[in-house]
Protein backbone atom coordinates (compact mmCIF):
# COMPACT_ATOMS: atom_id res chain seq x y z
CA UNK A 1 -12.54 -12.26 -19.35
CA UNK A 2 -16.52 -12.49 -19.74
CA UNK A 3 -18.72 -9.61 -20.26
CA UNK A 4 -20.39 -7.05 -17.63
CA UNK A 5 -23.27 -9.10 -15.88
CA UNK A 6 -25.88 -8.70 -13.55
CA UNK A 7 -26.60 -9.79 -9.99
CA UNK A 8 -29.40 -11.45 -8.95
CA UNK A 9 -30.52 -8.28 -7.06
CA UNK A 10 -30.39 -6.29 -10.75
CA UNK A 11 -27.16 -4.37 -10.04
CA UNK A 12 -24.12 -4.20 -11.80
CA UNK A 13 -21.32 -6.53 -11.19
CA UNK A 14 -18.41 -5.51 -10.15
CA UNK A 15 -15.79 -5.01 -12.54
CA UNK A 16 -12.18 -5.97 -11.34
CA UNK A 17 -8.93 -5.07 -12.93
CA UNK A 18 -6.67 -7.51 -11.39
CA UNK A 19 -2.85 -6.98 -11.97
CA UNK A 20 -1.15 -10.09 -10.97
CA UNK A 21 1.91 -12.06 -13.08
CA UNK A 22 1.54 -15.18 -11.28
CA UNK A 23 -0.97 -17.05 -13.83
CA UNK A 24 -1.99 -19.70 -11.70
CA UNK A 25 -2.47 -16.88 -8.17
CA UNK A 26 -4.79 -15.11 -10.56
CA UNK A 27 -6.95 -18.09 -12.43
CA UNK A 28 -7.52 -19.38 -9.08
CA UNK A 29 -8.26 -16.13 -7.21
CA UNK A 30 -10.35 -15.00 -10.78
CA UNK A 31 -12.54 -18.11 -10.12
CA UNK A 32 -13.29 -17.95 -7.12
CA UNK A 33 -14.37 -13.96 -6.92
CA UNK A 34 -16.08 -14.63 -10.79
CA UNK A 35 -18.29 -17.78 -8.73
CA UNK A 36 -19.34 -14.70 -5.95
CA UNK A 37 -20.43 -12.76 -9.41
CA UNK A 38 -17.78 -10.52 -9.79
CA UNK A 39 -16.34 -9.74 -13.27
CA UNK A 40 -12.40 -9.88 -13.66
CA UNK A 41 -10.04 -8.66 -16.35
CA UNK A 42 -6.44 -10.23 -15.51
CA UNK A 43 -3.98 -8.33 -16.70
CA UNK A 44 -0.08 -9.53 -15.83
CA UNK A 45 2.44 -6.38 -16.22
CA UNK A 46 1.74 -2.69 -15.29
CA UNK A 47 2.15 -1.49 -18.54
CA UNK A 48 -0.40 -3.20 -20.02
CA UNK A 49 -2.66 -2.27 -16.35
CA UNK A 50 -2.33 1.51 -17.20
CA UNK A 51 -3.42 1.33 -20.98
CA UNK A 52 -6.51 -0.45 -19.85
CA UNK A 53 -7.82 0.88 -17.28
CA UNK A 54 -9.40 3.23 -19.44
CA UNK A 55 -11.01 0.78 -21.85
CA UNK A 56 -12.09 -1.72 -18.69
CA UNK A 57 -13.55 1.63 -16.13
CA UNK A 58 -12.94 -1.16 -13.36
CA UNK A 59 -15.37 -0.54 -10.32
CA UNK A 60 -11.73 -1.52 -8.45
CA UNK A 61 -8.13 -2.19 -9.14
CA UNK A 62 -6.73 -5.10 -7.70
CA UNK A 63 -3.14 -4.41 -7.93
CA UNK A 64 -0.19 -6.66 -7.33
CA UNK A 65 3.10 -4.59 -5.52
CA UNK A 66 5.66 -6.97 -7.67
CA UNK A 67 5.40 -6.88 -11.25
CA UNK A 68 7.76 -7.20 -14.50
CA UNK A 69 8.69 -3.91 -15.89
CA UNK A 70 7.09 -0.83 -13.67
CA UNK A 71 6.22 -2.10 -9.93
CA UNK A 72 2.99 -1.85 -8.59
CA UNK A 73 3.75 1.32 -6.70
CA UNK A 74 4.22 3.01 -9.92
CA UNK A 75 1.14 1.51 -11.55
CA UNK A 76 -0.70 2.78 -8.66
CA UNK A 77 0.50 6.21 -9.23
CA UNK A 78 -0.57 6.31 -13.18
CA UNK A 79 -3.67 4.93 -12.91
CA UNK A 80 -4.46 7.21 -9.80
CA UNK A 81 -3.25 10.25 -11.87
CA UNK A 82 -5.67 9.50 -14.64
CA UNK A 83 -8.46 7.82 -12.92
CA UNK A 84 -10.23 8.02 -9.76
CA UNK A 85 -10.85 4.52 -9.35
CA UNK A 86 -10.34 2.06 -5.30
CA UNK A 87 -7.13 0.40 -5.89
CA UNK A 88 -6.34 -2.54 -3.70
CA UNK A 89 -2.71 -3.34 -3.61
CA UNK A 90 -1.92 -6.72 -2.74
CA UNK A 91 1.40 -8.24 -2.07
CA UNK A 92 3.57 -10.58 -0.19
CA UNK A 93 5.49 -8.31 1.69
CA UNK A 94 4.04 -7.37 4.98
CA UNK A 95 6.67 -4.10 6.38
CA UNK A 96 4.48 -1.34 7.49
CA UNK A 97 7.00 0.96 5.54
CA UNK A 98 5.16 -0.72 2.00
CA UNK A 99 2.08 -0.46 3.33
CA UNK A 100 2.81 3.19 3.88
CA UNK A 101 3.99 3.93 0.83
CA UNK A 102 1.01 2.30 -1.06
CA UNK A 103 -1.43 4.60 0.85
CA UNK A 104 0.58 7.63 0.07
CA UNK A 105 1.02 6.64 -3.51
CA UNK A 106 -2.99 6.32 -3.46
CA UNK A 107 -3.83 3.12 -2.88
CA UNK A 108 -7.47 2.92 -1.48
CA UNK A 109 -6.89 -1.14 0.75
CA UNK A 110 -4.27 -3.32 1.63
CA UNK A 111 -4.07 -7.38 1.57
CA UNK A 112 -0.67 -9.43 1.99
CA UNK A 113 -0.31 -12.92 0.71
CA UNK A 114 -1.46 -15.11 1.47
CA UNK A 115 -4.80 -13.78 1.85
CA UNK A 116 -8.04 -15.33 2.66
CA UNK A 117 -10.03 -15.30 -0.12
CA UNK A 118 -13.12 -14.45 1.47
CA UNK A 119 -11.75 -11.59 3.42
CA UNK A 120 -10.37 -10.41 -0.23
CA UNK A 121 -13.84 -10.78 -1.79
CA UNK A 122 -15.21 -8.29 1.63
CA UNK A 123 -12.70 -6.16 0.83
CA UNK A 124 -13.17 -5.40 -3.09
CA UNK A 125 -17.17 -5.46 -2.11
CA UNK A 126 -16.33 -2.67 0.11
CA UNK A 127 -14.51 -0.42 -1.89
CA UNK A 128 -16.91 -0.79 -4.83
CA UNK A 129 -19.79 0.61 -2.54
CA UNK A 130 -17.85 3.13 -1.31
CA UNK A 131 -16.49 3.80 -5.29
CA UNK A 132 -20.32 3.59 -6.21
CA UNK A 133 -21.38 5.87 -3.14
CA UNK A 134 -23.56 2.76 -1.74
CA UNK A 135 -22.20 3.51 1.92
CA UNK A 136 -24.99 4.24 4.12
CA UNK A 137 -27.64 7.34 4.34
CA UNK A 138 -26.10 10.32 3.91
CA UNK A 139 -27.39 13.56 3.22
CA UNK A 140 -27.45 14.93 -0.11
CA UNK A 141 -24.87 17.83 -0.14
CA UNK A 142 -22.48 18.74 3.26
CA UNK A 143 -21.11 22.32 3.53
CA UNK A 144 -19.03 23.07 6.23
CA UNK A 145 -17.57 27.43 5.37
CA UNK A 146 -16.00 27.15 1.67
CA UNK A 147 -16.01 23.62 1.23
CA UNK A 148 -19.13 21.98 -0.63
CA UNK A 149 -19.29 17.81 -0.62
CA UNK A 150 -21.76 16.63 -2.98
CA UNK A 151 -22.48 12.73 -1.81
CA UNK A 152 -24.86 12.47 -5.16
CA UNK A 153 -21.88 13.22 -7.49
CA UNK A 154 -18.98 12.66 -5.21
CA UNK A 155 -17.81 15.97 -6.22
CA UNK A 156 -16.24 18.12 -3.71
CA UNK A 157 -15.16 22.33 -3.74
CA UNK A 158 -13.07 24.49 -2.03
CA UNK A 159 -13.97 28.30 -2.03
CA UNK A 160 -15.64 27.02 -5.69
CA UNK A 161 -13.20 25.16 -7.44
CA UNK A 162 -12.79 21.60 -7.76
CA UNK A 163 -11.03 19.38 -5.64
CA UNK A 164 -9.89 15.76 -6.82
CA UNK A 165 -10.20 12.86 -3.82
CA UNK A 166 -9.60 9.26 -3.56
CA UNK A 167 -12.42 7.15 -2.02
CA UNK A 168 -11.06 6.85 0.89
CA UNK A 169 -10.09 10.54 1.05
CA UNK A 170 -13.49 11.63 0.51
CA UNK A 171 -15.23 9.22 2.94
CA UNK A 172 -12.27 10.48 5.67
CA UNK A 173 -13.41 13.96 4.71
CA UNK A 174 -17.11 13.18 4.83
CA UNK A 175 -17.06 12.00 7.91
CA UNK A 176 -15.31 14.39 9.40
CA UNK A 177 -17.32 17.35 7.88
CA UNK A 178 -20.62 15.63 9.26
CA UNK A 179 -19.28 15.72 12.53
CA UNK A 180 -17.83 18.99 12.41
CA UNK A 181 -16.60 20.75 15.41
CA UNK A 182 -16.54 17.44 17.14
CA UNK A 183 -12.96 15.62 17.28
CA UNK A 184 -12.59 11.80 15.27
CA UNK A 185 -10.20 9.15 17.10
CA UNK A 186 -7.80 7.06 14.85
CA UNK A 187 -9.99 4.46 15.48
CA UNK A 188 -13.18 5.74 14.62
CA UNK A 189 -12.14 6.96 11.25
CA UNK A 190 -10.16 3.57 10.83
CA UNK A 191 -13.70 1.54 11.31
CA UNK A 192 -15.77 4.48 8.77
CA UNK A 193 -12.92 3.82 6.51
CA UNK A 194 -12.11 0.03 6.33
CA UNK A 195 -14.35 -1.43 8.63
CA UNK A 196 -11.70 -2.70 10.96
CA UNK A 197 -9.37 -2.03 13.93
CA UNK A 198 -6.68 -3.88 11.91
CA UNK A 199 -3.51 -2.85 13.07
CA UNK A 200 -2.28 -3.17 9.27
CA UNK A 201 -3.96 0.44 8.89
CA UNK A 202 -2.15 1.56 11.86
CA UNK A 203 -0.97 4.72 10.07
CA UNK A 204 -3.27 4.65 7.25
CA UNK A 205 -5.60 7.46 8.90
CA UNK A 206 -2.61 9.77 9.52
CA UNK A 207 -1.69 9.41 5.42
CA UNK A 208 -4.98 9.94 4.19
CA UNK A 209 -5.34 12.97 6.57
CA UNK A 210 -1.66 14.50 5.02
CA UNK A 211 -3.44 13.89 1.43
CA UNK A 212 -6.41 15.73 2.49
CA UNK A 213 -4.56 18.83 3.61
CA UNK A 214 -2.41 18.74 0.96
CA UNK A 215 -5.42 19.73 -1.50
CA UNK A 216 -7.34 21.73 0.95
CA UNK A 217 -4.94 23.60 2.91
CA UNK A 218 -3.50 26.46 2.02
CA UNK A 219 -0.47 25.69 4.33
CA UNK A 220 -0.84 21.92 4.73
CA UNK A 221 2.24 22.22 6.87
CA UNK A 222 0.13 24.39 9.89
CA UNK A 223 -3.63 23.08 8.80
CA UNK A 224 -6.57 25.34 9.78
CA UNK A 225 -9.35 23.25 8.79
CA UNK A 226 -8.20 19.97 9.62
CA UNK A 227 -7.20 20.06 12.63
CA UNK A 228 -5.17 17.49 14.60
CA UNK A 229 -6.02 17.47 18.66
CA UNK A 230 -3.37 15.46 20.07
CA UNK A 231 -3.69 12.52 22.23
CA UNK A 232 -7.19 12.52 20.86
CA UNK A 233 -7.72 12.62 16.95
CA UNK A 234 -8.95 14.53 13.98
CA UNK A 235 -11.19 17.42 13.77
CA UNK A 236 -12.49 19.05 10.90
CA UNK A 237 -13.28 23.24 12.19
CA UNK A 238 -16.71 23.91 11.85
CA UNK A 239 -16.09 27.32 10.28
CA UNK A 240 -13.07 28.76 8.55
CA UNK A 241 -10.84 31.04 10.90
């Protein structure tokens, strides 16, 4: 649906993979995001999501939960094992257990139907810039003991070897090793994260935190560099033990 285009500032458009089988939900939400210059590529099962998202290289996945054939918790999963990409799951359920499990499965943002289609269009805006590393100053390289973040390339290391993140992962992480030593509420990295004291992300932090350990620990289970003070927050140690 339409080619890559320009804004009228010279950047890129975004590119949008949207996975949605309700054809008149996704003409209507396609026209409205394509009149605020985004580019969209509908696509209505999962299947079909996954074999694309190669050809596409969306700047964000907009990804509906309930699909025909694999769900949108699977989808999530295949395209997150083969592409580090924001993935938006949207859906008309609204249980904090889904929400959950789309943030563990590696979904990047949240929206339940019916949404507001400007707060959608904020949303996908955000997670391009954060996908595009357009968030803010920051310095060029962090290094905080073994592990290396390189903001330029997005690229981060553990005692030298590679380590694969999720946007929000990395900007978690980021934040965290820039403040090093210093303890992170909930709340703080909620607003660095998604730009909002929702409640809908009530638990969101504590996910993407268990994700982070999980590739840098070497016992996830009793963390030493991500530290949880409780009653308090996060805190990444400004030196390894």
């Amino acid at each position: 649906m339409g080619t890559r285009g320009w804004n009228t500032e010279g950047v890129s458009a975004i590119r949008v993979l949207y996975v949605e089988d309700d054809a008149r939900l996704a003409r209507l939400t396609s026209e409205y995001l394509e009149s605020h210059g985004l580019e969209m590529h509908i696509v209505p099962r999962g299947e079909q999501a996954v074999t694309d998202v190669g050809k596409i290289r969306p700047d964000v996945v907009l990804l509906d939960l309930m699909l025909p054939g694999i769900d949108g918790f699977e989808v999530c999963r295949q395209i997150r094992s083969r592409l580090d990409v924001p993935i938006i799951m949207v859906t008309a359920r609204g249980e904090a257990e889904d929400r959950v499990r789309g943030l563990e499965g590696g979904a990047d943002d949240y929206v339940t139907k019916p949404f507001q289609s400007r707060e959608l269009l904020a949303r996908i805006r955000a997670q391009a810039r954060r996908g595009r590393g357009e968030v803010g100053p920051r310095p060029e390289k962090i290094v905080v003991g073994a592990l290396v973040i390189d903001m330029a390339t997005r690229g981060v290391t553990m005692r030298g070897a590679a380590v694969s993140l999720t946007t929000n992962e990395l900007s978690v992480l980021a934040a965290l090793a820039q403040r090093a030593g210093r303890v992170l509420s909930r709340d703080q990295l909620l607003q660095i994260v998604h730009g909002t004291l929702d409640d809908a992300f009530d638990r969101s932090i504590d996910v993407i935190i268990s994700r982070i350990r999980g590739k840098l620990e070497e016992d996830p289970k009793n963390p030493r560099l991500v530290k949880t003070i409780r009653g308090e927050g996060y805190m990444l140690a400004s030196a390894e033990p």
